[in-house]
PDB file of N, CA and C in Angstrom:
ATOM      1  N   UNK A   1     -60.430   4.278  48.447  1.00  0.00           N
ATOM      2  CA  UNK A   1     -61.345   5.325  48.814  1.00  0.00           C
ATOM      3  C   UNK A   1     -61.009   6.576  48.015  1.00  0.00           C
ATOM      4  N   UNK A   2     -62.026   7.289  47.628  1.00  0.00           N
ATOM      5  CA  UNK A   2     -61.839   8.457  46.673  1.00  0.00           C
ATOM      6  C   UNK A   2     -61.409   9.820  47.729  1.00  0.00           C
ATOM      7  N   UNK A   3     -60.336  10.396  47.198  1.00  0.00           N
ATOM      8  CA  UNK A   3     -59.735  11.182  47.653  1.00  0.00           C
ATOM      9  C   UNK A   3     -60.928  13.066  47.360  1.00  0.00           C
ATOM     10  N   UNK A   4     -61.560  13.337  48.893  1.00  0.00           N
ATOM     11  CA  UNK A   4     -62.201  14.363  48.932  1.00  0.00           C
ATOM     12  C   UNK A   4     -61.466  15.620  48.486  1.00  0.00           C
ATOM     13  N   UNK A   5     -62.208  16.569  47.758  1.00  0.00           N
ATOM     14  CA  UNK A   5     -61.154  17.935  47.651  1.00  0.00           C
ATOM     15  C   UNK A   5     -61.649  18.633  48.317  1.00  0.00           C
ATOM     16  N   UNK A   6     -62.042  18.213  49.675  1.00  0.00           N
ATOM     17  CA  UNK A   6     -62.459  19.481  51.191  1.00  0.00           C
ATOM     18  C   UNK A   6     -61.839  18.473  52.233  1.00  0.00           C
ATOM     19  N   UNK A   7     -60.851  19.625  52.980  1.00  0.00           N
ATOM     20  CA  UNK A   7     -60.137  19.370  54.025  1.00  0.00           C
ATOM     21  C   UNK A   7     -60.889  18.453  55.081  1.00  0.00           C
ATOM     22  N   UNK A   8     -60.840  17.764  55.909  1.00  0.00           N
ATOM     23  CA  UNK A   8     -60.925  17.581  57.528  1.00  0.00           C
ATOM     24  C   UNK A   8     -61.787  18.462  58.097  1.00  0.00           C
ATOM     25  N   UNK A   9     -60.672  19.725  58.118  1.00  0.00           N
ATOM     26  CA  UNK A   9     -61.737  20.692  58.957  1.00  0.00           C
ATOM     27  C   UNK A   9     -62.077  21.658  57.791  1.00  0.00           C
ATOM     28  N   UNK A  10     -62.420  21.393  56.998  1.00  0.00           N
ATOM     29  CA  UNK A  10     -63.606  22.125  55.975  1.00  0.00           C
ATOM     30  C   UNK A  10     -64.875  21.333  56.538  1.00  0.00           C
ATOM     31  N   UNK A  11     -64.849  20.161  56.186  1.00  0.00           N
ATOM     32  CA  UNK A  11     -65.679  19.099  56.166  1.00  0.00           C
ATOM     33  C   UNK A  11     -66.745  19.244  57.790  1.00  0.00           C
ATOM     34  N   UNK A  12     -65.736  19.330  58.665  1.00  0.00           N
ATOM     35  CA  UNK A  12     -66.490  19.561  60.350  1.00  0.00           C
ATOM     36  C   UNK A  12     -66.718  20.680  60.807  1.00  0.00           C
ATOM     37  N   UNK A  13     -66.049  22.048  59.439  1.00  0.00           N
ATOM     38  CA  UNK A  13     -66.844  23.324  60.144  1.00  0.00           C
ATOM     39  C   UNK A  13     -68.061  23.581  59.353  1.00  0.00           C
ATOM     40  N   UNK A  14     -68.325  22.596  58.090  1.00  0.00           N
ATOM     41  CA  UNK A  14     -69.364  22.358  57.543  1.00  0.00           C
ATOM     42  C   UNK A  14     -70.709  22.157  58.090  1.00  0.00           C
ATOM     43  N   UNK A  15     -70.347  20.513  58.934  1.00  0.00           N
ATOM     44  CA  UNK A  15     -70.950  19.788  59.877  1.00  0.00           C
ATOM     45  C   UNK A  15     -71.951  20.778  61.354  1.00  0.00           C
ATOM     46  N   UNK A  16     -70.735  21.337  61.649  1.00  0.00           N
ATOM     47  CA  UNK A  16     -70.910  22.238  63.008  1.00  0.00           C
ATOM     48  C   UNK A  16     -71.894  23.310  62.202  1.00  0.00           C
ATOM     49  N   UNK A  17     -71.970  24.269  61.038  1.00  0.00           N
ATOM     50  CA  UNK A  17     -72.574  24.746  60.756  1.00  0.00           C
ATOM     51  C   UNK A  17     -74.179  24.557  60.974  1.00  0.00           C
ATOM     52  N   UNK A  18     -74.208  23.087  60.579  1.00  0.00           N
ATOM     53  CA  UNK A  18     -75.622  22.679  60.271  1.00  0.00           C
ATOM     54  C   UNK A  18     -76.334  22.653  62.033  1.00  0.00           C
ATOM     55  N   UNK A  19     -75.123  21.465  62.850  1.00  0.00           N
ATOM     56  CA  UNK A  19     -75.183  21.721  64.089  1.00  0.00           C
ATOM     57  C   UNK A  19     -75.745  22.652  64.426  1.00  0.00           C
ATOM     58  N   UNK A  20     -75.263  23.986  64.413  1.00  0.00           N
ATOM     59  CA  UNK A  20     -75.975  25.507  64.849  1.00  0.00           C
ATOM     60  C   UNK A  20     -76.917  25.823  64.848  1.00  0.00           C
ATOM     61  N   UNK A  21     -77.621  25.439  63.538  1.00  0.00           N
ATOM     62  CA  UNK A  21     -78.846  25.514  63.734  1.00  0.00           C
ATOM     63  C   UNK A  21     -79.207  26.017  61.831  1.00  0.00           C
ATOM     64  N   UNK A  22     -78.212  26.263  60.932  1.00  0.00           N
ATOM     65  CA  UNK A  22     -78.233  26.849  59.700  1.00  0.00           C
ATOM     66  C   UNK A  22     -78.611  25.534  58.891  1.00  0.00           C
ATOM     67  N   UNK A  23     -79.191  26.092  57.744  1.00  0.00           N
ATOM     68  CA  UNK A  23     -80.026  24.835  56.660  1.00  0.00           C
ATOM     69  C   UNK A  23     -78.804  24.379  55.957  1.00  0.00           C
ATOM     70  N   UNK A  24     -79.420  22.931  55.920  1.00  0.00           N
ATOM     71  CA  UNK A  24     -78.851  22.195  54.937  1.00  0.00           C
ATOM     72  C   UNK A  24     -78.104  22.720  53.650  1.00  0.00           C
ATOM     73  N   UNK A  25     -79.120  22.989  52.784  1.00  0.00           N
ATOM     74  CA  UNK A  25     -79.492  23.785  51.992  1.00  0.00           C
ATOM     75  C   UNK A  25     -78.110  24.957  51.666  1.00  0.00           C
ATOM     76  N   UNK A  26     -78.283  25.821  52.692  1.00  0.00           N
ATOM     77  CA  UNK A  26     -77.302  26.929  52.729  1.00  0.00           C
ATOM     78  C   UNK A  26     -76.095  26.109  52.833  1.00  0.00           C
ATOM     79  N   UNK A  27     -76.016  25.923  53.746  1.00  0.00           N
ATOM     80  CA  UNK A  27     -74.256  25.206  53.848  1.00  0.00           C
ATOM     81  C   UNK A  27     -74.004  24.153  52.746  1.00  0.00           C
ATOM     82  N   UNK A  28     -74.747  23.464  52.069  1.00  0.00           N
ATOM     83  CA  UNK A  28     -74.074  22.740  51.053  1.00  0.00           C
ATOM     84  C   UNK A  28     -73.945  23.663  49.630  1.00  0.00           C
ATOM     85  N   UNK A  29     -74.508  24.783  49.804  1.00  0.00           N
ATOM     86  CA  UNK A  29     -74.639  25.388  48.421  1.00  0.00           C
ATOM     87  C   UNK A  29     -73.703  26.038  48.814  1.00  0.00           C
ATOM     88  N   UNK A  30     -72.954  26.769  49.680  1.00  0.00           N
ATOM     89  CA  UNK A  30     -71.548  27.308  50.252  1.00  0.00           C
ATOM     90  C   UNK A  30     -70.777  26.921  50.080  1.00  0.00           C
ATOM     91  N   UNK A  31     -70.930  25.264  50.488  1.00  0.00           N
ATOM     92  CA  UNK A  31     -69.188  24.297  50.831  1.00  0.00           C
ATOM     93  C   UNK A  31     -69.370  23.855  49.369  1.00  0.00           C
ATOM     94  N   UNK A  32     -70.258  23.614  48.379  1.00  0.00           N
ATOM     95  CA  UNK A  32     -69.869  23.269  47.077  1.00  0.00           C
ATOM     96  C   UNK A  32     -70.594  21.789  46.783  1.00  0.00           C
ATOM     97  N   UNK A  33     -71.093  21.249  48.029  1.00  0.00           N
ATOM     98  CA  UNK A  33     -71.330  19.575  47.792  1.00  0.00           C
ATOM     99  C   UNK A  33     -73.229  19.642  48.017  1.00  0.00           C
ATOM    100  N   UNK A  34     -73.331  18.253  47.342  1.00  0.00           N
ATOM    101  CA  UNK A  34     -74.942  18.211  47.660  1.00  0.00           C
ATOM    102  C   UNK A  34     -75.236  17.757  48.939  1.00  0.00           C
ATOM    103  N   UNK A  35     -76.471  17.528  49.062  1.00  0.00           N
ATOM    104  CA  UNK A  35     -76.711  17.956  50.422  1.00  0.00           C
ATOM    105  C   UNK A  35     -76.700  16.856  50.745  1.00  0.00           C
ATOM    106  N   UNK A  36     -76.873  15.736  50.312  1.00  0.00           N
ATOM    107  CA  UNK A  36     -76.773  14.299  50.526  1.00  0.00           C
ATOM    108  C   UNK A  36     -74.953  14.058  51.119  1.00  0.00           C
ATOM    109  N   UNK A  37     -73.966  14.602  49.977  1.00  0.00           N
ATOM    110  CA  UNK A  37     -72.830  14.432  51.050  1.00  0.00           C
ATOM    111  C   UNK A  37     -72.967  15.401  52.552  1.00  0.00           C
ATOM    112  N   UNK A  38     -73.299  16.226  52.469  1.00  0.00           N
ATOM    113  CA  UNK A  38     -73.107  17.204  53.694  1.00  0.00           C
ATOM    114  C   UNK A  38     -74.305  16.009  54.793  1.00  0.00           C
ATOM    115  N   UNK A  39     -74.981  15.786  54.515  1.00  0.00           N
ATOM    116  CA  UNK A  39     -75.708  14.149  55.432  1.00  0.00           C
ATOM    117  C   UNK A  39     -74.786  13.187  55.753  1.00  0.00           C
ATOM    118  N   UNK A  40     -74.245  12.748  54.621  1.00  0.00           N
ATOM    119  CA  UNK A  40     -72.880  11.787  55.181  1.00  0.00           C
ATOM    120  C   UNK A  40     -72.174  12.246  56.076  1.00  0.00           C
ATOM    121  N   UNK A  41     -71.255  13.132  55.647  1.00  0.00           N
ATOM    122  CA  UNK A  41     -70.399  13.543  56.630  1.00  0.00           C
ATOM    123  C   UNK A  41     -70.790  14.181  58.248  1.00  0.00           C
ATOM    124  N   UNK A  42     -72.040  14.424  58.321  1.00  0.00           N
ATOM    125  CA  UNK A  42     -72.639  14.780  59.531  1.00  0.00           C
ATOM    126  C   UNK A  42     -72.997  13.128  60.030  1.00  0.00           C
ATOM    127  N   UNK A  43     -73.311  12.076  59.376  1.00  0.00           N
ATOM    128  CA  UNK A  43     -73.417  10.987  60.373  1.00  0.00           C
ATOM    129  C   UNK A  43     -71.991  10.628  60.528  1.00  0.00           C
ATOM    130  N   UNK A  44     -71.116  10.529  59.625  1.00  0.00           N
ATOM    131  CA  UNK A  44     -69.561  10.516  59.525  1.00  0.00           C
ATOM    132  C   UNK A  44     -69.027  10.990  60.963  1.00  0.00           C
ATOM    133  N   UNK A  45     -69.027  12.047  60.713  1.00  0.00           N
ATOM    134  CA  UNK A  45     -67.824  13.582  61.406  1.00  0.00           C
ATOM    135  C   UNK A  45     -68.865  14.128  62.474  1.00  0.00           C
ATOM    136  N   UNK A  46     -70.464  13.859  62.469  1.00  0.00           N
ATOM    137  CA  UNK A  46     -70.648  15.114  63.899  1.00  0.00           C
ATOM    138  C   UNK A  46     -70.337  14.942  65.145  1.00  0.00           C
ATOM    139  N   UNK A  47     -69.721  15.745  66.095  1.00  0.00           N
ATOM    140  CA  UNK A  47     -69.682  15.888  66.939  1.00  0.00           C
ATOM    141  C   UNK A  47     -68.027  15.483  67.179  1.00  0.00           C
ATOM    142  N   UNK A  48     -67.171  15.885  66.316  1.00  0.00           N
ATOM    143  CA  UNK A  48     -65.743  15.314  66.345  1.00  0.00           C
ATOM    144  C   UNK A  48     -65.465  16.380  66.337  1.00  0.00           C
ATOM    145  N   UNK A  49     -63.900  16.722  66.574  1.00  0.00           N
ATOM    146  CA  UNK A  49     -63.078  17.542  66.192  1.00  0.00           C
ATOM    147  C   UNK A  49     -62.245  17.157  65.222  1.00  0.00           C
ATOM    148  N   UNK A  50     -61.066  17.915  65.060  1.00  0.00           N
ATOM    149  CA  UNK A  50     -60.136  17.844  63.819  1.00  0.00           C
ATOM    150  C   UNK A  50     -59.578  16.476  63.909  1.00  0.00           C
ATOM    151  N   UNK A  51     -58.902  16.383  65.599  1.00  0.00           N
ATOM    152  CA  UNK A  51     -58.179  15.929  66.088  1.00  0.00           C
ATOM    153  C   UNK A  51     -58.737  14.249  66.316  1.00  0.00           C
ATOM    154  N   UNK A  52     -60.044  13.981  66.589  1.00  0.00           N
ATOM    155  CA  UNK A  52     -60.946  13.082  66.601  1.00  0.00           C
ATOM    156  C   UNK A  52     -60.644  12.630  65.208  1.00  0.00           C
ATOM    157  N   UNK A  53     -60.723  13.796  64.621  1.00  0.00           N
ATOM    158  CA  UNK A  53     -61.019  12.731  62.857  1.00  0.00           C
ATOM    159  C   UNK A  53     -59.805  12.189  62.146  1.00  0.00           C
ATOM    160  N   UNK A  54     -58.302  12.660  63.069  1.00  0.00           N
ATOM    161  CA  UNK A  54     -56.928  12.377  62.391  1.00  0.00           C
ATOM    162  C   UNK A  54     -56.770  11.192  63.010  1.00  0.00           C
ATOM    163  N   UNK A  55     -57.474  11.030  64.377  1.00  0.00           N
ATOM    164  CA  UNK A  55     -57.281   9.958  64.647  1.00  0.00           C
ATOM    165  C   UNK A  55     -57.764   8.256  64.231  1.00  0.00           C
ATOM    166  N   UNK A  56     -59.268   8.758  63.796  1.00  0.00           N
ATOM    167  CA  UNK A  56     -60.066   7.807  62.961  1.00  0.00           C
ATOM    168  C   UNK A  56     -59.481   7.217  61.812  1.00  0.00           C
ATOM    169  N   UNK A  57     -59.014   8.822  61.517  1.00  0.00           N
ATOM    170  CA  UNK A  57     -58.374   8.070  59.970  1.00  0.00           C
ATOM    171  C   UNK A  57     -57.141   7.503  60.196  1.00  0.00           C
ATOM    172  N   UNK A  58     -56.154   7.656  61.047  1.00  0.00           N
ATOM    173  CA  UNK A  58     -55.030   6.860  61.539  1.00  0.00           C
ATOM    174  C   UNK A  58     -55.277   5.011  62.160  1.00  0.00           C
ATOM    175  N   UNK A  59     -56.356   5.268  62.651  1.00  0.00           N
ATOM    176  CA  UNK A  59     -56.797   4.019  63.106  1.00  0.00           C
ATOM    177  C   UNK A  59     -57.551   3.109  61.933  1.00  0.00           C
ATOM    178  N   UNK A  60     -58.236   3.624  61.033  1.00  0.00           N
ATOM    179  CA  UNK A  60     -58.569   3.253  59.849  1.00  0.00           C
ATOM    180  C   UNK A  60     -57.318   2.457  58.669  1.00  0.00           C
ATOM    181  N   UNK A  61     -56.577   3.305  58.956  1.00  0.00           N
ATOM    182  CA  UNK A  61     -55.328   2.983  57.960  1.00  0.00           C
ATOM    183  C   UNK A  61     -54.327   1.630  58.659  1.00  0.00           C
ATOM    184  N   UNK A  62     -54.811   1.488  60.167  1.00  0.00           N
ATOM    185  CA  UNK A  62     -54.088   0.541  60.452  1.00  0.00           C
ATOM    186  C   UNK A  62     -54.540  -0.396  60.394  1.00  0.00           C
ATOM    187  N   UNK A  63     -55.979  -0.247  60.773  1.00  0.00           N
ATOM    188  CA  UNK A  63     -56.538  -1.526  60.191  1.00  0.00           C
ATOM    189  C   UNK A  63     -56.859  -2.244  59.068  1.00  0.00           C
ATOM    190  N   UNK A  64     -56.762  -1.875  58.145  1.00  0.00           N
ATOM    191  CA  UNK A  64     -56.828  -2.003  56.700  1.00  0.00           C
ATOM    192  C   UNK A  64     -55.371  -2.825  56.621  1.00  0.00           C
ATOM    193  N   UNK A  65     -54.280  -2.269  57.164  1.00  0.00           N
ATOM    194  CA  UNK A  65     -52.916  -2.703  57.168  1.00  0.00           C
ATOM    195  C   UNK A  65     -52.626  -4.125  57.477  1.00  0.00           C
ATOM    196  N   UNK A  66     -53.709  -3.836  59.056  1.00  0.00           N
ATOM    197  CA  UNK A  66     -53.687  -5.170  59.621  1.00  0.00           C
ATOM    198  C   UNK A  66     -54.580  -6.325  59.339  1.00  0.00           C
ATOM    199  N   UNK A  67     -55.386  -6.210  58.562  1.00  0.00           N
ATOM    200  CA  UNK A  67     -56.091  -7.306  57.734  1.00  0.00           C
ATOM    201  C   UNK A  67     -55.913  -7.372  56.669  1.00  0.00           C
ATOM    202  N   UNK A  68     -54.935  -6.841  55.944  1.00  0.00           N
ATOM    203  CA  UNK A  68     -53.948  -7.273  55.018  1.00  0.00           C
ATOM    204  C   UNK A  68     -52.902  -7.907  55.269  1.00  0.00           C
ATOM    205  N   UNK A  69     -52.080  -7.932  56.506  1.00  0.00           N
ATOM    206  CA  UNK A  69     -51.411  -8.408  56.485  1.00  0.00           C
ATOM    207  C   UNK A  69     -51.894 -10.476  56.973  1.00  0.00           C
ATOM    208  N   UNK A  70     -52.672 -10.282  58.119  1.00  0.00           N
ATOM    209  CA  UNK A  70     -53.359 -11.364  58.474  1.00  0.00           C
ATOM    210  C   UNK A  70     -53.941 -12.346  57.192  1.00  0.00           C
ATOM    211  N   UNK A  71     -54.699 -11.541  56.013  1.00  0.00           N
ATOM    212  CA  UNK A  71     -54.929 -12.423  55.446  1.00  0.00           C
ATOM    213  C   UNK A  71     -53.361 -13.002  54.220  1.00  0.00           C
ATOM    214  N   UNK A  72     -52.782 -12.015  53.917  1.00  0.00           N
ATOM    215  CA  UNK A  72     -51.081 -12.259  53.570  1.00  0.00           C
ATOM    216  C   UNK A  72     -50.821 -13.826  54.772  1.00  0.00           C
ATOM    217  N   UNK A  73     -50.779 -13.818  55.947  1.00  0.00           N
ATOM    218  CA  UNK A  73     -50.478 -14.822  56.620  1.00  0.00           C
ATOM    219  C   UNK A  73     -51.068 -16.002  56.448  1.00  0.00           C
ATOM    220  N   UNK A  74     -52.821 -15.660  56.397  1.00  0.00           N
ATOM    221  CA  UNK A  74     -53.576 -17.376  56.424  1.00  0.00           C
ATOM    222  C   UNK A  74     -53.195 -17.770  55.066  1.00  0.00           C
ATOM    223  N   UNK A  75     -52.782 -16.886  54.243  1.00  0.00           N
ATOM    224  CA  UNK A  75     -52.275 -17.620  53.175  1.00  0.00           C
ATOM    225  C   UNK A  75     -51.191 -18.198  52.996  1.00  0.00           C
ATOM    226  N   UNK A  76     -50.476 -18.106  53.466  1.00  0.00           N
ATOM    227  CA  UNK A  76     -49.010 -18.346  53.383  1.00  0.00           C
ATOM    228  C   UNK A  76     -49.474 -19.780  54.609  1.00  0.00           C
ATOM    229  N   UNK A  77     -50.098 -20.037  55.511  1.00  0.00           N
ATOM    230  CA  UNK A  77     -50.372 -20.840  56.619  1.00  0.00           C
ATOM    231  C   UNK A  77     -51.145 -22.118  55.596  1.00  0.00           C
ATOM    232  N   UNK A  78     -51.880 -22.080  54.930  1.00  0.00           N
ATOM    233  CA  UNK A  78     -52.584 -22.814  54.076  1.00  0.00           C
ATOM    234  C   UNK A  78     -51.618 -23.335  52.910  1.00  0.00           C
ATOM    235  N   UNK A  79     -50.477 -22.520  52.708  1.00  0.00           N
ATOM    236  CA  UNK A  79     -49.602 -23.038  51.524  1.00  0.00           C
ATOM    237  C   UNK A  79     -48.907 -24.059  52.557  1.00  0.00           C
ATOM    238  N   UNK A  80     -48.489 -23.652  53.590  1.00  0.00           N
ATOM    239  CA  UNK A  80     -47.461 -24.597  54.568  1.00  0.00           C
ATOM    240  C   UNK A  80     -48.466 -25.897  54.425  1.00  0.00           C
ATOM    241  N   UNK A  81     -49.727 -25.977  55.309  1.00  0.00           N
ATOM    242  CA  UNK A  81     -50.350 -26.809  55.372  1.00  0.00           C
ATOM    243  C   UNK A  81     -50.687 -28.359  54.221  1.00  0.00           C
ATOM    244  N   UNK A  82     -50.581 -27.376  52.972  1.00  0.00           N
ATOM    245  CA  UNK A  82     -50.509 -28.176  51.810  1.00  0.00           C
ATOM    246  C   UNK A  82     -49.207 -28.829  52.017  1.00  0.00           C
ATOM    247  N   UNK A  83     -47.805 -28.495  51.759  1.00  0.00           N
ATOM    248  CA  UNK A  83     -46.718 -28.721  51.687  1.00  0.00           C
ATOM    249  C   UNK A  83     -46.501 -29.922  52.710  1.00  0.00           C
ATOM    250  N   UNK A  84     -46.817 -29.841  53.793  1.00  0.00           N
ATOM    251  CA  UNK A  84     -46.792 -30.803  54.916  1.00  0.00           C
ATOM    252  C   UNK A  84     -47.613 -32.106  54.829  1.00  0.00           C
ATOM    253  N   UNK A  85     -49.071 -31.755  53.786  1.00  0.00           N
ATOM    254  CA  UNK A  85     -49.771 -33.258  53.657  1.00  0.00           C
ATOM    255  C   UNK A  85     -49.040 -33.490  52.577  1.00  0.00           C
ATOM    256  N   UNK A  86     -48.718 -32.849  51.696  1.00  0.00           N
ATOM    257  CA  UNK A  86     -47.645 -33.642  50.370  1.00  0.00           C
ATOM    258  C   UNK A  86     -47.165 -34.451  50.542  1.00  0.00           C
ATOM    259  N   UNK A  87     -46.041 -34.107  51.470  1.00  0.00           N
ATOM    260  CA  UNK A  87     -45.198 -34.737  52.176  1.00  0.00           C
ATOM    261  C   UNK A  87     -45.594 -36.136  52.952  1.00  0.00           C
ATOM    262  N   UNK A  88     -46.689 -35.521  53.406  1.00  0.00           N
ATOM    263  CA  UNK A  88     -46.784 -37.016  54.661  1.00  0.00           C
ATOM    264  C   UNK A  88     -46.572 -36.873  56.019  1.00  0.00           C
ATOM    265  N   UNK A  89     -46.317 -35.677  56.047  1.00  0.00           N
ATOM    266  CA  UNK A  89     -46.032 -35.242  57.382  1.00  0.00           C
ATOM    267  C   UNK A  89     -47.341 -34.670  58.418  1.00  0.00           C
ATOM    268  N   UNK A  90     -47.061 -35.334  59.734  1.00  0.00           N
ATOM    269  CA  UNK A  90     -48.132 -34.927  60.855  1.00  0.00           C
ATOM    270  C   UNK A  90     -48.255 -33.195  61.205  1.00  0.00           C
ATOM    271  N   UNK A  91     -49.570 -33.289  61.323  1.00  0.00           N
ATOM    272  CA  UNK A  91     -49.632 -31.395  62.044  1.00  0.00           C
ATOM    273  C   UNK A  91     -49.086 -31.665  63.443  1.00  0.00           C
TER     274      UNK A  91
END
């Protein structure tokens, strides 16, 4: 994933801006991005806090972890499997 150069909470006091009731328009020509990202990140990030979004991304990172590691396993489970019909041996 490409590493953003606007914070967390750049990004959701962005969001909240638009929230308020201020244009698109204005707030993306402010925060620097087109208005198409400032859309993303409002279906992304609205209605979160900082704290909401450290957590997403903490939970994000584990899962990524953890279906790396799982598929690391069915592989290693499929090498056994081979090794055992080589052999001749029963599951």
């Amino acid at each position: 994933m490409k590493k953003s150069k606007h914070t967390e909470a750049q990004m959701i006091a962005a969001v909240k801006q638009v929230e308020a009731g201020r244009s698109v328009k204005e707030v993306a020509r402010e925060t620097g991005v087109t208005e198409q990202t400032l859309y993303a990140w409002k279906s992304k990030l609205g209605g979160m806090d900082i704290s909401d979004v450290r957590r997403l991304r903490e939970l994000e990172d584990e899962n990524r972890r953890l279906k790396t590691m799982v598929a690391d396993l069915s592989l290693d489970r499929e090498a056994l499997k081979g090794v055992i019909r080589k052999n001749g041996w029963s599951l």
